[in-house]
Structure formats: structure tokens, C-alpha cells
C-alpha atoms as a PDB file:
ATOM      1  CA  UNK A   1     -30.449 -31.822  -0.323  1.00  0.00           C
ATOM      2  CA  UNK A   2     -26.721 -32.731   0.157  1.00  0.00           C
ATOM      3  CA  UNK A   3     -26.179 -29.198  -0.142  1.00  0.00           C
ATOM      4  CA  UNK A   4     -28.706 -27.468   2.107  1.00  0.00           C
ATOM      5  CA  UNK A   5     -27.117 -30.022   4.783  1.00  0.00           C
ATOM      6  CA  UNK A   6     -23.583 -28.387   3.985  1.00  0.00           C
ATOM      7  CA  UNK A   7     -25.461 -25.345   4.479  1.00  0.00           C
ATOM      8  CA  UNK A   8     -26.920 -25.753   7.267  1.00  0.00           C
ATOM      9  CA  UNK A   9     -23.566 -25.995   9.527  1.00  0.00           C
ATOM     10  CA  UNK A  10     -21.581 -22.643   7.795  1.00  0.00           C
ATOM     11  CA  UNK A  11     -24.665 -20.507   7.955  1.00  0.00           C
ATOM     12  CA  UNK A  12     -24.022 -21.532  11.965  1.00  0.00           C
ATOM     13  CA  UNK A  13     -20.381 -20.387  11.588  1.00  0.00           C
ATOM     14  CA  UNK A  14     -21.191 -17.616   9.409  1.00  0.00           C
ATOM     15  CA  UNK A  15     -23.386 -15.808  12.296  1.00  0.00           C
ATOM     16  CA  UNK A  16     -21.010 -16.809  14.676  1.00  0.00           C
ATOM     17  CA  UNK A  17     -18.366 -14.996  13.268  1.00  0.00           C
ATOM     18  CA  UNK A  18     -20.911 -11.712  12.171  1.00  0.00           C
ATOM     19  CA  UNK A  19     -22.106 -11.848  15.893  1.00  0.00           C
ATOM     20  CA  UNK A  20     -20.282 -13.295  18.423  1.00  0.00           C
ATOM     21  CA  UNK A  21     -21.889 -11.996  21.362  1.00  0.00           C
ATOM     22  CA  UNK A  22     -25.357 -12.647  20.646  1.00  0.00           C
ATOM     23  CA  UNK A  23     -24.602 -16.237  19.576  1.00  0.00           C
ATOM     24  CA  UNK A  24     -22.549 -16.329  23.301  1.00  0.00           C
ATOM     25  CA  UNK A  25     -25.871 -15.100  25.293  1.00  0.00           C
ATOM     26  CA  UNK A  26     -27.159 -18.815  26.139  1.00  0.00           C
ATOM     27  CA  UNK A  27     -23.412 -19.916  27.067  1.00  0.00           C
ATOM     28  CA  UNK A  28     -23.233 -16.355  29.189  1.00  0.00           C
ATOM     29  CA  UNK A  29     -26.619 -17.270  30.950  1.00  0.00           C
ATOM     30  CA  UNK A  30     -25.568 -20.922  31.806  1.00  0.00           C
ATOM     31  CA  UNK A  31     -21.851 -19.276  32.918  1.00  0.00           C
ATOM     32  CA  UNK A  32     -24.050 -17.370  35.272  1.00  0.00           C
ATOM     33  CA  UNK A  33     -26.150 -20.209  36.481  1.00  0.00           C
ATOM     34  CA  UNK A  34     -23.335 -22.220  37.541  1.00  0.00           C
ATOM     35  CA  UNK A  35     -21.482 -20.028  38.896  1.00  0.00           C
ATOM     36  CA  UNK A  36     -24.367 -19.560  41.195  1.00  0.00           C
ATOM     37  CA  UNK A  37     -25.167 -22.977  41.851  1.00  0.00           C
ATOM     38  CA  UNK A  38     -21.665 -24.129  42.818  1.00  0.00           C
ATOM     39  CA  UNK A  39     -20.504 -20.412  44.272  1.00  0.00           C
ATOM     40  CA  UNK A  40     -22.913 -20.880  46.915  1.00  0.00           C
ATOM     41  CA  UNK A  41     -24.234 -17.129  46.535  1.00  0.00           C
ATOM     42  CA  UNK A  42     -27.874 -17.955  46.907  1.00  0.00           C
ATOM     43  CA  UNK A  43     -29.328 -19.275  50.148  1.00  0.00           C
ATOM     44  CA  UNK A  44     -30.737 -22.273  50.091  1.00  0.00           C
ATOM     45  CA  UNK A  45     -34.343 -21.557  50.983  1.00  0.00           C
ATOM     46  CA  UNK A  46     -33.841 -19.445  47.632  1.00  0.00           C
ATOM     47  CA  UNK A  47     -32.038 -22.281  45.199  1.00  0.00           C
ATOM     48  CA  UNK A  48     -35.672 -23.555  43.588  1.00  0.00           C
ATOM     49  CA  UNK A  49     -36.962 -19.523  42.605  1.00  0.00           C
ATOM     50  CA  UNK A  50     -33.222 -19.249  41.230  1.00  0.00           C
ATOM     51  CA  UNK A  51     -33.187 -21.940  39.225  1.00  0.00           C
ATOM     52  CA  UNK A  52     -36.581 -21.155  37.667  1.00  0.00           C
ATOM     53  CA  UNK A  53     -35.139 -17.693  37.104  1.00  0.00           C
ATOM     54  CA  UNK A  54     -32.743 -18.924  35.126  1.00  0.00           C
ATOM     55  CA  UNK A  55     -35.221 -21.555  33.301  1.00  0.00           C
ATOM     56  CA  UNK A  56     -36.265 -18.419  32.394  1.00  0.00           C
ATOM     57  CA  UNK A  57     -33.547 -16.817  31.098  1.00  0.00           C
ATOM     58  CA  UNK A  58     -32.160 -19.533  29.255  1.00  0.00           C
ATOM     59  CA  UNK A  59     -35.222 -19.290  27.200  1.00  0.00           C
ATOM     60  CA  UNK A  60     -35.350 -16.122  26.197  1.00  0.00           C
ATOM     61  CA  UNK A  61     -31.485 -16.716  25.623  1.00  0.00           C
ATOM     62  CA  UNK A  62     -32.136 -19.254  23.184  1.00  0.00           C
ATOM     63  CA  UNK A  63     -34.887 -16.869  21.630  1.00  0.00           C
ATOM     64  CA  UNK A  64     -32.516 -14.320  21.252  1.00  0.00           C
ATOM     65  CA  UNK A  65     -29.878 -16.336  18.959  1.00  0.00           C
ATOM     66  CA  UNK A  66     -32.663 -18.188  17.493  1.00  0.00           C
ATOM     67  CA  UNK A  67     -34.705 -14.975  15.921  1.00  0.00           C
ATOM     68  CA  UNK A  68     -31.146 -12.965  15.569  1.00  0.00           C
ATOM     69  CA  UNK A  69     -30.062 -15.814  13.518  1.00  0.00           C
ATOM     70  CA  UNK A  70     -33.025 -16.271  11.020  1.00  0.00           C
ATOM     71  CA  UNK A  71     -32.863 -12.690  10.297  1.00  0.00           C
ATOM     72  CA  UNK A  72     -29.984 -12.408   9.934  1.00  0.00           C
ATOM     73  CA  UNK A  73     -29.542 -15.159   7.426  1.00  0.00           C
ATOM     74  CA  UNK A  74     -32.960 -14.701   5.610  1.00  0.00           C
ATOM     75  CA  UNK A  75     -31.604 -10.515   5.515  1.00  0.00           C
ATOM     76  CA  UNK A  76     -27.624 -11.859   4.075  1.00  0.00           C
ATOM     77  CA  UNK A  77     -26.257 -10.402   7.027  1.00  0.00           C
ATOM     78  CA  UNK A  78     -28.163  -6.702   6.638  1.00  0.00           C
ATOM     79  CA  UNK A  79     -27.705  -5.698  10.535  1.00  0.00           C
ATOM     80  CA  UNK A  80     -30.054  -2.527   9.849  1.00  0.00           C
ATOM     81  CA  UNK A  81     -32.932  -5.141   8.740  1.00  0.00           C
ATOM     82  CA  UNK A  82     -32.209  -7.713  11.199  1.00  0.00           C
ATOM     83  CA  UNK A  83     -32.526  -5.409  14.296  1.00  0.00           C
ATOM     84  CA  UNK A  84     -36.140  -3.673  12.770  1.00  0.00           C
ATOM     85  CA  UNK A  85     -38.528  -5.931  14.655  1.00  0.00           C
ATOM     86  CA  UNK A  86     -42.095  -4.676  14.455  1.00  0.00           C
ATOM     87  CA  UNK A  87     -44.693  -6.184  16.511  1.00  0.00           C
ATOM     88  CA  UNK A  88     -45.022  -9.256  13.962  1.00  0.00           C
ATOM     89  CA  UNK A  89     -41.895 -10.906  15.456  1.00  0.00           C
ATOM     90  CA  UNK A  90     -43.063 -10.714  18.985  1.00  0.00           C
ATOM     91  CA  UNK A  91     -46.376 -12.683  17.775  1.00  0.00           C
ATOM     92  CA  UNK A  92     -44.101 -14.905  15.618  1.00  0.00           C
ATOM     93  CA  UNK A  93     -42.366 -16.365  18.496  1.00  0.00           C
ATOM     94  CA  UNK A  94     -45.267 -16.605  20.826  1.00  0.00           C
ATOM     95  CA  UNK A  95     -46.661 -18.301  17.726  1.00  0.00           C
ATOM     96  CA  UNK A  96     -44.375 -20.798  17.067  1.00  0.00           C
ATOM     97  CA  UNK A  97     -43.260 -21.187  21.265  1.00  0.00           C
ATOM     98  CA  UNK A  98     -46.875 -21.858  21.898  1.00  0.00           C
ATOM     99  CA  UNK A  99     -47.537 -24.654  19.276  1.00  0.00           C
ATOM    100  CA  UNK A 100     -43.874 -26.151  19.746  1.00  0.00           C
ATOM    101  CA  UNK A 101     -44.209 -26.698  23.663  1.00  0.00           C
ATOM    102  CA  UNK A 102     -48.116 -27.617  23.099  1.00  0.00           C
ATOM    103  CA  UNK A 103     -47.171 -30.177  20.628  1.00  0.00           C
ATOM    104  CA  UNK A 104     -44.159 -32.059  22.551  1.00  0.00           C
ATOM    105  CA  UNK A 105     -46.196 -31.955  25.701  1.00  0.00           C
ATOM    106  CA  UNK A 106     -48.997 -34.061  23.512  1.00  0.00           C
ATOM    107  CA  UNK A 107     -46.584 -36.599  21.379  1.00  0.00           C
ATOM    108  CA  UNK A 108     -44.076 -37.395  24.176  1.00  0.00           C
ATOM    109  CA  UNK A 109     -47.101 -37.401  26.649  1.00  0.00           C
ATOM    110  CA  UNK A 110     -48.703 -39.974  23.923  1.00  0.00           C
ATOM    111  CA  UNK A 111     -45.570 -41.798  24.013  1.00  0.00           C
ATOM    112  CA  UNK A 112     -45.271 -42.213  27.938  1.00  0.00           C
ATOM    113  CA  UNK A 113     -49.200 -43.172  27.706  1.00  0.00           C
ATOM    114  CA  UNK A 114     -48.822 -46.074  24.733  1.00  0.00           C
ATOM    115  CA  UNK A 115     -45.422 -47.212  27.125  1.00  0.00           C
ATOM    116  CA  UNK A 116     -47.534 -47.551  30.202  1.00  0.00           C
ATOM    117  CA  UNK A 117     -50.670 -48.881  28.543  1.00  0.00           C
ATOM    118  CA  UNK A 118     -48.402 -51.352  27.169  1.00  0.00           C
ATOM    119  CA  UNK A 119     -46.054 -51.922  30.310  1.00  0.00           C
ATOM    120  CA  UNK A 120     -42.918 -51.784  28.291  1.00  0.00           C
ATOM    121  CA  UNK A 121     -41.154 -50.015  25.796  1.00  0.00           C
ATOM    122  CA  UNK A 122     -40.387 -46.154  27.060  1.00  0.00           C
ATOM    123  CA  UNK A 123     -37.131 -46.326  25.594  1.00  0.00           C
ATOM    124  CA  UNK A 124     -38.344 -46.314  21.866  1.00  0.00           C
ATOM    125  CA  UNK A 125     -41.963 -45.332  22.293  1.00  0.00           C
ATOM    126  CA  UNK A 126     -41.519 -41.860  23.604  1.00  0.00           C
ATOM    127  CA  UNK A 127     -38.187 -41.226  21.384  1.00  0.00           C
ATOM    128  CA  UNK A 128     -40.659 -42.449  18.757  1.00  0.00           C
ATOM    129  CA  UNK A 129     -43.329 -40.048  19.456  1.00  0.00           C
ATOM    130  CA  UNK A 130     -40.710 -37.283  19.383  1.00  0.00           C
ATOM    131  CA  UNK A 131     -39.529 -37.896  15.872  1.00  0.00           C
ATOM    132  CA  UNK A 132     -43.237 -38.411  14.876  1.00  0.00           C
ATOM    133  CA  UNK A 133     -43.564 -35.083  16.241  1.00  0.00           C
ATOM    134  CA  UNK A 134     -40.580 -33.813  14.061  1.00  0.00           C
ATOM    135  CA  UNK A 135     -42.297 -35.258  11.215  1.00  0.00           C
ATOM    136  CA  UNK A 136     -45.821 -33.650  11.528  1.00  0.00           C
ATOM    137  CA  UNK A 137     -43.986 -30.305  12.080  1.00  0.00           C
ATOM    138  CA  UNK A 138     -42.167 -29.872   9.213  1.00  0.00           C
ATOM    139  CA  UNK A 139     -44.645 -28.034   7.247  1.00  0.00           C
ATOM    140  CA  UNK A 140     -44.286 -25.225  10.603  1.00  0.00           C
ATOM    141  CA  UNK A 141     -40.752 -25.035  10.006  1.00  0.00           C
ATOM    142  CA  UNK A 142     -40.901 -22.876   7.079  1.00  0.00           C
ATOM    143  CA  UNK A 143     -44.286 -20.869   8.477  1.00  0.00           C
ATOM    144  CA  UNK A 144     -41.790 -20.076  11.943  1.00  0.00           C
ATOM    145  CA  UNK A 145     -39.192 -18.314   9.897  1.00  0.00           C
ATOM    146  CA  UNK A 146     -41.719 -16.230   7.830  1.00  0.00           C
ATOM    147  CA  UNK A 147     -43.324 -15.090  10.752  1.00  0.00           C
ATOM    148  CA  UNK A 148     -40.436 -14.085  12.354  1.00  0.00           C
ATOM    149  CA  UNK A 149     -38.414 -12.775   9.435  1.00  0.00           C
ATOM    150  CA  UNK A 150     -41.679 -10.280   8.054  1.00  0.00           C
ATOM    151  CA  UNK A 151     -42.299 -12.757   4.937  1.00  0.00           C
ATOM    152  CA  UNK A 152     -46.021 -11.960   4.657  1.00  0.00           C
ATOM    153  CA  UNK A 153     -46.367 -14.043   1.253  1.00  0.00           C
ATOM    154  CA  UNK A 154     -46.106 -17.457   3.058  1.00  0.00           C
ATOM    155  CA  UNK A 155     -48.793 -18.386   4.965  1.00  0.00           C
ATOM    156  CA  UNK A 156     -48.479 -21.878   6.759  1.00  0.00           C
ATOM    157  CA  UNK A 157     -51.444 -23.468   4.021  1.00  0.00           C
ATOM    158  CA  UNK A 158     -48.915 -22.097   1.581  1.00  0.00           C
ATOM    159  CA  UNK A 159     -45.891 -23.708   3.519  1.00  0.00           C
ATOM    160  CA  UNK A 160     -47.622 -27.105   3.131  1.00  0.00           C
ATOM    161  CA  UNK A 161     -48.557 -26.950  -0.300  1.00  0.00           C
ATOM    162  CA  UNK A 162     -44.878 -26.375  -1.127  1.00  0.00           C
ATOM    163  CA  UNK A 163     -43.432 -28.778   1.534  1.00  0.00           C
ATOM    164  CA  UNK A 164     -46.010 -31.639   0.616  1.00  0.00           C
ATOM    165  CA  UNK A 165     -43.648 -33.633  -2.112  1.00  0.00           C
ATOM    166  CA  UNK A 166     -40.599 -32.660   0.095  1.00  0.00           C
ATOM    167  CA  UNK A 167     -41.654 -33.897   3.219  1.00  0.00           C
ATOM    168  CA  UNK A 168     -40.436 -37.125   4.370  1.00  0.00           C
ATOM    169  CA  UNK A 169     -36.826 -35.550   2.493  1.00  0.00           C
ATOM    170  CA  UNK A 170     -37.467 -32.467   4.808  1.00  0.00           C
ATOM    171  CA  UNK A 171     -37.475 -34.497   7.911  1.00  0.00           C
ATOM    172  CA  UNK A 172     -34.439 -36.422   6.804  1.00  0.00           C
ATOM    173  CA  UNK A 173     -32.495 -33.142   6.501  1.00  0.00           C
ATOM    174  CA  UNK A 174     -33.954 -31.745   9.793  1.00  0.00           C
ATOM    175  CA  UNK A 175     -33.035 -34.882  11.643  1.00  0.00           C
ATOM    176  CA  UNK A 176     -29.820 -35.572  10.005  1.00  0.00           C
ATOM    177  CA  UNK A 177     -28.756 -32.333  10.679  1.00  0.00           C
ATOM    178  CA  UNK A 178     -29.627 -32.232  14.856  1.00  0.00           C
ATOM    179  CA  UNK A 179     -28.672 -36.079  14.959  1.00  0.00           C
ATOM    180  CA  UNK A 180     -25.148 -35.403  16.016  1.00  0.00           C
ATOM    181  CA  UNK A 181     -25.283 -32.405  18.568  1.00  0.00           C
ATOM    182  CA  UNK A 182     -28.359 -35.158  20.464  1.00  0.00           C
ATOM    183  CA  UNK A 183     -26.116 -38.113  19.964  1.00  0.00           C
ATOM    184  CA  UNK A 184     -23.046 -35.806  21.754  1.00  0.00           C
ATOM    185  CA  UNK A 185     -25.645 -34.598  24.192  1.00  0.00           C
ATOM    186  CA  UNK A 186     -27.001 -37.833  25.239  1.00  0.00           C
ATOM    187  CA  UNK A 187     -23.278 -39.165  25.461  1.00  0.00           C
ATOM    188  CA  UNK A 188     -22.258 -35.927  27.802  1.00  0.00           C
ATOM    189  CA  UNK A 189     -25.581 -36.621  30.340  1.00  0.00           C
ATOM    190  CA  UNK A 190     -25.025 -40.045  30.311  1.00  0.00           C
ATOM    191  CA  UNK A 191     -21.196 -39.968  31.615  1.00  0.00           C
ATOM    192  CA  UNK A 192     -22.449 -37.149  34.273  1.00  0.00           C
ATOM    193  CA  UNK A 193     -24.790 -39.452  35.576  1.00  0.00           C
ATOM    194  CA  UNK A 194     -22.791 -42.288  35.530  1.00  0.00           C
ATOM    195  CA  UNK A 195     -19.770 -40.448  37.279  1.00  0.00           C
ATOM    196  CA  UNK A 196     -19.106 -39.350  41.192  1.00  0.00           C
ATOM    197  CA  UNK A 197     -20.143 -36.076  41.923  1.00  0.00           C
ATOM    198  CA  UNK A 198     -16.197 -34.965  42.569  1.00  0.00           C
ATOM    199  CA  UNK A 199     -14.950 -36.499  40.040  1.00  0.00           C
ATOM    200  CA  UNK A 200     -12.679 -34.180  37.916  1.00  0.00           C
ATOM    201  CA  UNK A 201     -14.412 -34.835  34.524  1.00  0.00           C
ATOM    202  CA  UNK A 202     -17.348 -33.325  35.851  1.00  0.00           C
ATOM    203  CA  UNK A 203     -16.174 -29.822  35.337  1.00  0.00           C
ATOM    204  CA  UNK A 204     -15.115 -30.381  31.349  1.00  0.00           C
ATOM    205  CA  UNK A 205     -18.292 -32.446  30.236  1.00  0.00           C
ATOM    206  CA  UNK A 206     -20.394 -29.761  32.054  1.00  0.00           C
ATOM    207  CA  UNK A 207     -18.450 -27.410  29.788  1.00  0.00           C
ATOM    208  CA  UNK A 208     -19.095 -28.886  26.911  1.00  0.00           C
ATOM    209  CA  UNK A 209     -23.046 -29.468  27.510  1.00  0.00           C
ATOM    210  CA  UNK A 210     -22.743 -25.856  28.339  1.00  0.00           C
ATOM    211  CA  UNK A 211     -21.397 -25.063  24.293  1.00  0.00           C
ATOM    212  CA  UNK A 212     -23.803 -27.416  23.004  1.00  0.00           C
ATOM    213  CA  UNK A 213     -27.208 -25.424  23.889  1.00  0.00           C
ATOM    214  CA  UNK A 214     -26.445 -22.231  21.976  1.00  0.00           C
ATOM    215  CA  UNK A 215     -24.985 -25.219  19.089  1.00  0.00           C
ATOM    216  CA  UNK A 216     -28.073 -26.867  18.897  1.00  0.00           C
ATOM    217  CA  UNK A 217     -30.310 -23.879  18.855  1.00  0.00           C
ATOM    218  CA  UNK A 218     -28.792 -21.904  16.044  1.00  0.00           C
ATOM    219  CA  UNK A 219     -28.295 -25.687  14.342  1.00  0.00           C
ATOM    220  CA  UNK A 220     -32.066 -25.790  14.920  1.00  0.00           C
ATOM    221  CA  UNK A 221     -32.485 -21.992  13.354  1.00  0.00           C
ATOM    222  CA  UNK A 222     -30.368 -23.384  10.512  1.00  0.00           C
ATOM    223  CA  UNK A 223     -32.261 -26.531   9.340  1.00  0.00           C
ATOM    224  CA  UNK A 224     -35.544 -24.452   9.770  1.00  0.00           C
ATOM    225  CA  UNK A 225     -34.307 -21.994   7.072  1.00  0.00           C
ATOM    226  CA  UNK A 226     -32.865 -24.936   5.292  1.00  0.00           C
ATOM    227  CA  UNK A 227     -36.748 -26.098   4.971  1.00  0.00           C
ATOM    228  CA  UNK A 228     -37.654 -22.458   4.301  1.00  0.00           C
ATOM    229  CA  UNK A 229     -35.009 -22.166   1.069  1.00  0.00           C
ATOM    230  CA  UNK A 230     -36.703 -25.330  -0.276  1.00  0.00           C
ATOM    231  CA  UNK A 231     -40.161 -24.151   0.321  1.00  0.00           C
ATOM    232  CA  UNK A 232     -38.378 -21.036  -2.073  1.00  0.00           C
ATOM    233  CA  UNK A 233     -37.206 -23.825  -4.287  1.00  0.00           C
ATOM    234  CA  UNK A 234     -33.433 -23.061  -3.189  1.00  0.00           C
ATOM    235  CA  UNK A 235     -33.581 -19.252  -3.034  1.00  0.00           C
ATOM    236  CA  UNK A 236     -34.046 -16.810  -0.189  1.00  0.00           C
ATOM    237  CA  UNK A 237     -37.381 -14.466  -1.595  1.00  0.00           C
ATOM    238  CA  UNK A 238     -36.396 -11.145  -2.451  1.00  0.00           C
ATOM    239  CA  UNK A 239     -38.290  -8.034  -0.670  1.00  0.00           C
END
């Protein structure tokens, strides 16, 4: 396990350095959104359809590194095979989108629900329901990367039947491995908050929440194909 965590961070660096500019798109996109927001380019009566524009965008931007990334990893860097999408990685990520966003919507909901039922507790109740969340995915993790990367041999009954004696270690090396990109992220929001508007560290901690989205995405690819090797027993499946 030590190992796939090593791996998990120079397979990031690794796809980096193969392809710069698709690993730049979400840090292009956000360039672009704050430039507009603090250029004063779009009228005002037009700020709320621009920002869900670029809701939008950033999306797909993180889509782009995020299916980019797994192919090119689970292909060893074969640009020819990485770029040959068929219609199976379209349904891939509307696949794994849909049950993501479906399931976070129900846990952290849960969690906000057991907090108010309750009438205390939000601060470890809904984190809690997110990692719970992590937890019962795990098993997906694995399924996500064979859908998008044309692995037809591992269905997601198959991706549980090789996670099941792995799991709890699974979600230790998923967690592990996002736990310090969150830790820096909730750090950066909390000293913009805390802050003046004009104060002059604005500018670099906006920066740097600005380099951790495309981070934590392809960190997030990363540990997904981390659970995929194991589900492989350690090896990438040969096609």
C-alpha cells in the first residue's frame, strides 16, 4: 500500500510533464473567471449567468484532466490510445458524474438532516457523512476507470468482489492520499474569509486555491487508478 501511495503523487507529475496543457485547462478556466470577475467586463445584470457559465466550464475542465489522465496512465503514456474515445467514455463519465453528485447530495444531505434533528453537531456530522460516503464508494472507484479507459472485463460486481478484503485499506489510501490538498484547501478558504477584502494576501492565496483544483482532481484520478491496480492485484491489465 505504501507504494501505491508513492504512486499515486508521480503518476500526477508524470502526466504533468507528458501534458502540460491539458493538466493547465482547469487553472486556464479559473484564470479566465477571475479575470472577469475583478476586470469588470461583464455587466452586472449579467454576473449570476457568467458565473454559472463558468460553473460550467470548470466542470468539464476538470473532466478533461480527469479522463486524459486515467488514459493516459492505464495506456503508459500511448497518446494514439489515449485520444481514441468511442462512445463508451462519454457514457463512462455520465456514469460515474451521475452516481458521484447523486450520492454526495444524499450522505451530506443525511448529515445536515442527523445535525438538525439533533440540534448540534454540523461540524463532524456532515464531514462524517462525507467520508462515509468515501467509504461506500470505493468499490466505484475501480468500475469509473474501466469505464472510462475501455476495460470491458471489469464490471462493477467484479470490482467488489476484488475490492471486498481491501476495502477499509482502500479507503485509507484514497483518503490519505486527498487528506493534504483538503487540509491546504480548507486552510486557504479559511484565511480568505477571515481577511479584508483589500487586503494584499488576497491575490496569492486566491492563486494558490486556483493550482489546487486541477491538483486535487488529477490527485483524485490518481488514487482511483491506485484502487484500480489493486483490484489488478498491482498490475495495469494488458489489452
Amino acid at each position: 500500500m505504501l507504494s501505491e501511495y508513492a504512486a499515486i503523487y508521480r503518476r500526477v507529475f508524470a502526466f504533468v510533464r507528458a501534458m502540460p496543457l491539458i493538466a493547465a485547462v482547469p487553472l486556464i478556466v479559473q484564470l479566465a473567471q477571475a479575470l472577469l470577475a475583478h476586470g469588470g467586463f461583464v455587466p452586472v445584470d449579467r454576473i449570476e449567468t457568467a458565473l454559472l457559465l463558468f460553473r460550467l466550464l470548470n466542470t468539464l475542465a476538470m473532466l478533461v484532466v480527469m479522463v486524459h489522465a486515467l488514459r493516459w496512465w492505464r495506456f503508459q503514456g500511448d497518446r494514439r490510445r489515449v485520444r481514441r474515445m468511442g462512445l463508451r467514455v462519454l457514457v463512462g463519465v455520465v456514469v460515474m458524474m451521475t452516481i458521484q453528485l447523486t450520492d454526495e447530495y444524499l450522505f451530506v444531505s443525511a448529515g445536515h438532516l442527523a445535525a438538525h434533528l439533533l440540534g448540534y453537531g454540523r461540524a463532524w456530522l456532515v464531514p462524517g457523512a462525507v467520508l462515509l460516503w468515501m467509504l461506500v464508494s470505493i468499490p466505484l472507484y475501480p468500475w469509473y476507470v474501466a469505464l472510462i479507459t475501455d476495460d470491458h472485463e471489469l464490471t462493477f460486481r467484479e470490482a467488489v468482489r476484488r475490492i471486498r478484503a481491501k476495502w477499509v485499506a482502500c479507503f485509507l489510501l484514497v483518503l490519505s492520499a486527498l487528506a493534504p490538498l483538503l487540509i491546504i484547501g480548507t486552510t486557504v478558504r479559511s484565511l480568505r474569509m477571515s481577511l479584508p477584502y483589500a487586503s494584499p494576501w488576497q491575490r496569492p492565496l486566491e492563486v494558490v486555491a486556483m493550482f489546487l483544483v486541477p491538483m486535487l482532481i488529477m490527485v483524485t484520478a490518481s488514487a482511483y487508478l491506485a484502487v484500480y491496480r489493486i483490484a489488478y492485484r498491482g498490475n495495469l491489465p494488458v489489452d
